[in-house]
Each structure stands twice: as C-alpha cells, then as structure tokens.
N, C-alpha and C. Protein backbone atom coordinates (compact mmCIF):
# COMPACT_ATOMS: atom_id res chain seq x y z
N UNK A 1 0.85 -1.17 0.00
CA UNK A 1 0.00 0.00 0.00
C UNK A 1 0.90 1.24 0.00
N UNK A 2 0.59 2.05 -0.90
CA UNK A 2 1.53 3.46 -1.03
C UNK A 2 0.78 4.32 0.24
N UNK A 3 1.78 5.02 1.02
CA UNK A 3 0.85 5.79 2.20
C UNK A 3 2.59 7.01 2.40
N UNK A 4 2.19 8.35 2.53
CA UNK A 4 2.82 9.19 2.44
C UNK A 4 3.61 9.46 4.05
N UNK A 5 4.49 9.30 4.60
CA UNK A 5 5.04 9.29 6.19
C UNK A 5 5.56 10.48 6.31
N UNK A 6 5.45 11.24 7.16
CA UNK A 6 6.50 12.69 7.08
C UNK A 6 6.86 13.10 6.06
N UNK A 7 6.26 13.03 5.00
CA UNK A 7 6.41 13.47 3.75
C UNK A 7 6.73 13.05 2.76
N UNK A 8 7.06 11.54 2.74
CA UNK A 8 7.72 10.53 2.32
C UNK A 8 7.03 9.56 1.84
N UNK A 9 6.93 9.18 0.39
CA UNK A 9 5.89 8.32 -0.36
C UNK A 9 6.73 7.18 0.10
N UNK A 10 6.13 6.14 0.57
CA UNK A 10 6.41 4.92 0.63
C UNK A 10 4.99 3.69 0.58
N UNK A 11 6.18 2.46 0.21
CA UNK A 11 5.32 1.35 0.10
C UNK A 11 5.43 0.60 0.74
N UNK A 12 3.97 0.43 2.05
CA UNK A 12 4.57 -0.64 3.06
C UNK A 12 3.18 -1.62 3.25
N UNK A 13 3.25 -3.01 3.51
CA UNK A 13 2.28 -3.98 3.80
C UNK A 13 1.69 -3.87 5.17
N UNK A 14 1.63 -2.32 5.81
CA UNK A 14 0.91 -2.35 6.71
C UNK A 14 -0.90 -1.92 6.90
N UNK A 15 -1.10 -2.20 7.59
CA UNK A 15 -3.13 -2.03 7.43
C UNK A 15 -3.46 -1.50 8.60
N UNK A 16 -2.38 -1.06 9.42
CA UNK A 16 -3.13 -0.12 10.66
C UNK A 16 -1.94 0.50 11.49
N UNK A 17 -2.52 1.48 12.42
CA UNK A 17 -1.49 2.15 13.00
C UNK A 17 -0.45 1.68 13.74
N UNK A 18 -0.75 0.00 14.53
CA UNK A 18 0.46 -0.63 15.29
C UNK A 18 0.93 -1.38 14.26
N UNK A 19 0.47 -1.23 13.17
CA UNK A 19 1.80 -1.96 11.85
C UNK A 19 2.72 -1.20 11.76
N UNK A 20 2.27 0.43 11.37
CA UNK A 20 2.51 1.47 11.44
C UNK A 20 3.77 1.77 12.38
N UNK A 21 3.32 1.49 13.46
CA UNK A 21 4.44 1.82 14.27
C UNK A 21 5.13 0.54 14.82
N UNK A 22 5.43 -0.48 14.61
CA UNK A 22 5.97 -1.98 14.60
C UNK A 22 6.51 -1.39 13.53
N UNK A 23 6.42 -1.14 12.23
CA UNK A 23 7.75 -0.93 11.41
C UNK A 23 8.40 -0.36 11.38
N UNK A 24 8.39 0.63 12.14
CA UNK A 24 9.26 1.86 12.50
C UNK A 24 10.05 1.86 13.42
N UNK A 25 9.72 0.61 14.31
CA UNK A 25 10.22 0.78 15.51
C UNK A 25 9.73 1.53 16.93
N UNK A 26 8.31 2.34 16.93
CA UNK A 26 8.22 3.21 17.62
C UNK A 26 7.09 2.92 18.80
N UNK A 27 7.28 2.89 20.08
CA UNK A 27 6.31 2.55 20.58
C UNK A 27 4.77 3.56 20.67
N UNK A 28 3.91 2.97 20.92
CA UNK A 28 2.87 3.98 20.66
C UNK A 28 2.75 5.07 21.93
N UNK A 29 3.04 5.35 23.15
CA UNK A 29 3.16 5.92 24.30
C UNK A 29 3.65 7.15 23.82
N UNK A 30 4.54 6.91 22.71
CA UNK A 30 5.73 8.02 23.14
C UNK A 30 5.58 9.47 20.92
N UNK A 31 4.51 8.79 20.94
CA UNK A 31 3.65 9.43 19.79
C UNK A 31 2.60 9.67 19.47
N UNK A 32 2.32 11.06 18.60
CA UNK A 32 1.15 11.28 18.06
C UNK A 32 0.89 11.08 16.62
N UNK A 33 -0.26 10.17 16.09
CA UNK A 33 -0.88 10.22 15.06
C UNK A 33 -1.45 10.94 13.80
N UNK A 34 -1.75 12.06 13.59
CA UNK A 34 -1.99 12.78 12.49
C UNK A 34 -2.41 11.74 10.93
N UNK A 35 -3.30 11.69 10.63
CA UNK A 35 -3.62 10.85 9.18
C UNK A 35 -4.55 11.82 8.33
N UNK A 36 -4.18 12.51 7.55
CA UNK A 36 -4.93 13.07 6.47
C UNK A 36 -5.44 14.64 7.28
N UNK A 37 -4.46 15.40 7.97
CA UNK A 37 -5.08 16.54 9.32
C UNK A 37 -5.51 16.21 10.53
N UNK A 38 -5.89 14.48 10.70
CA UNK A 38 -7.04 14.63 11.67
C UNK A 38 -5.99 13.97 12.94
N UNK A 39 -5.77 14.30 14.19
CA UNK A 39 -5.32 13.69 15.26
C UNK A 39 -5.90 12.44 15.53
N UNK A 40 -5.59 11.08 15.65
CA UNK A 40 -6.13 10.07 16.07
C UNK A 40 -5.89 9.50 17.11
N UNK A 41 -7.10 9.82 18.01
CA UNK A 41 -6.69 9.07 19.47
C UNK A 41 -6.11 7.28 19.87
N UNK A 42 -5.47 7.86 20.61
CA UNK A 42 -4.82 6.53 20.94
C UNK A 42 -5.53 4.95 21.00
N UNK A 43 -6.64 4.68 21.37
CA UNK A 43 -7.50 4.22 21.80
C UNK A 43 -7.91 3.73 20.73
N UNK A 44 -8.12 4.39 19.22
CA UNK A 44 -8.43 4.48 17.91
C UNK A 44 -7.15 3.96 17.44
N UNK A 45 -6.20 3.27 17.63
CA UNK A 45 -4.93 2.80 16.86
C UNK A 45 -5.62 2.20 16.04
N UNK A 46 -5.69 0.85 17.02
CA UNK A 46 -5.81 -0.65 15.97
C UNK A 46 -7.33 -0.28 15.76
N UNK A 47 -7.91 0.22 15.53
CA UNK A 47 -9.40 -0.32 14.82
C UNK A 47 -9.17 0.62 13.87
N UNK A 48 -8.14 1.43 13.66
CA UNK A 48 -8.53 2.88 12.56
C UNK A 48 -7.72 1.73 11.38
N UNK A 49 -8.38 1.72 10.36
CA UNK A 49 -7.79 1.32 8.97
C UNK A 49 -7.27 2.40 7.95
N UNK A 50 -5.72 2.18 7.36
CA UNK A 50 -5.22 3.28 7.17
C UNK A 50 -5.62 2.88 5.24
N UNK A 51 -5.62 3.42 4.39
CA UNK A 51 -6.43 3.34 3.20
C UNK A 51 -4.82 3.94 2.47
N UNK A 52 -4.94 3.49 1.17
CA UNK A 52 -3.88 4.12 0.43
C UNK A 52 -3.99 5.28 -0.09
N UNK A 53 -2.55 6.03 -0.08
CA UNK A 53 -2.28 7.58 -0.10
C UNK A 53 -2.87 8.51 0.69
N UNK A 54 -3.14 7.38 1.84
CA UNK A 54 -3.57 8.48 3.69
C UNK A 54 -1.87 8.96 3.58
N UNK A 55 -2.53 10.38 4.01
CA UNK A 55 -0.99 11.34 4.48
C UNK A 55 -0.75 11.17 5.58
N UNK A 56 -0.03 10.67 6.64
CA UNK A 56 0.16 10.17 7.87
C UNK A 56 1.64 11.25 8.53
N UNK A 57 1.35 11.25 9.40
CA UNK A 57 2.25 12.32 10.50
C UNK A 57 2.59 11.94 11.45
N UNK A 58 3.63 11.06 12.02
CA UNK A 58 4.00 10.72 12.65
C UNK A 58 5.14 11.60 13.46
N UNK A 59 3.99 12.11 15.09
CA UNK A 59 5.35 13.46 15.46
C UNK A 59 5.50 12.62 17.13
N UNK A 60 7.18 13.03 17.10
CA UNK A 60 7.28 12.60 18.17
C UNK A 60 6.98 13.37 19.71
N UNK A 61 6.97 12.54 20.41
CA UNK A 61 6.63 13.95 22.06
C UNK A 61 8.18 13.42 22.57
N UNK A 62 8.90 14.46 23.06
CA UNK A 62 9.89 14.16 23.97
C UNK A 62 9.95 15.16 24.95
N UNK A 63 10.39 14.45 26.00
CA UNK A 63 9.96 15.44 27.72
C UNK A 63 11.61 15.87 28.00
N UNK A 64 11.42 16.42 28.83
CA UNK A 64 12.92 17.16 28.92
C UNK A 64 12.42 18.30 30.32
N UNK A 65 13.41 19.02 30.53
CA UNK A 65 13.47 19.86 32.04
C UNK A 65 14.51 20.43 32.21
C-alpha cells in the first residue's frame, strides 16, 4: 500500500497504526498520530484502517526539564 510518512511516499504492507508503528520501531506511548489533518486518538490505533495515499504524520513527544 503506497501511504505518504512525514512526507515521504512509501510502500509498506501495513493495514493499521500498530503496523505502522511496529515498522518503525516506535512505541505507541511516546507518539502522536496525524492521518490526512485529523489527530487520532490513541485508543483508535488498531481499529482505525489506514487506506492508500492516507498522508500520515508521525510526530514525536519528547519530555525534557
């Protein structure tokens, strides 16, 4: 499935957001979602189905002091 990542056309065999982030490496705690503008709550990972040439935004949160 072609799906656009940080700006980045790629082609990956994933079908939802913890594929999503299993291929990346990224745990879901420590990120926010963005798919096509819309913020997707956490809770909404695995049931949200990601469709081809969804624009996806993957931003990280990092804490600091």
């Amino acid at each position: 499935m072609i799906l656009k990542v940080n700006g980045s056309e790629v082609n990956l065999g994933v079908r939802n957001i913890p594929g999503l982030l299993k291929h990346y490496g990224i745990k879901k705690g420590s990120v926010v979602i963005e798919i096509n503008g819309i913020i997707i709550k956490k809770e909404e990972y695995a049931s949200f189905a990601l469709k081809e040439n969804d624009s996806i935004e993957i931003i990280t949160i990092a804490g600091g002091g």
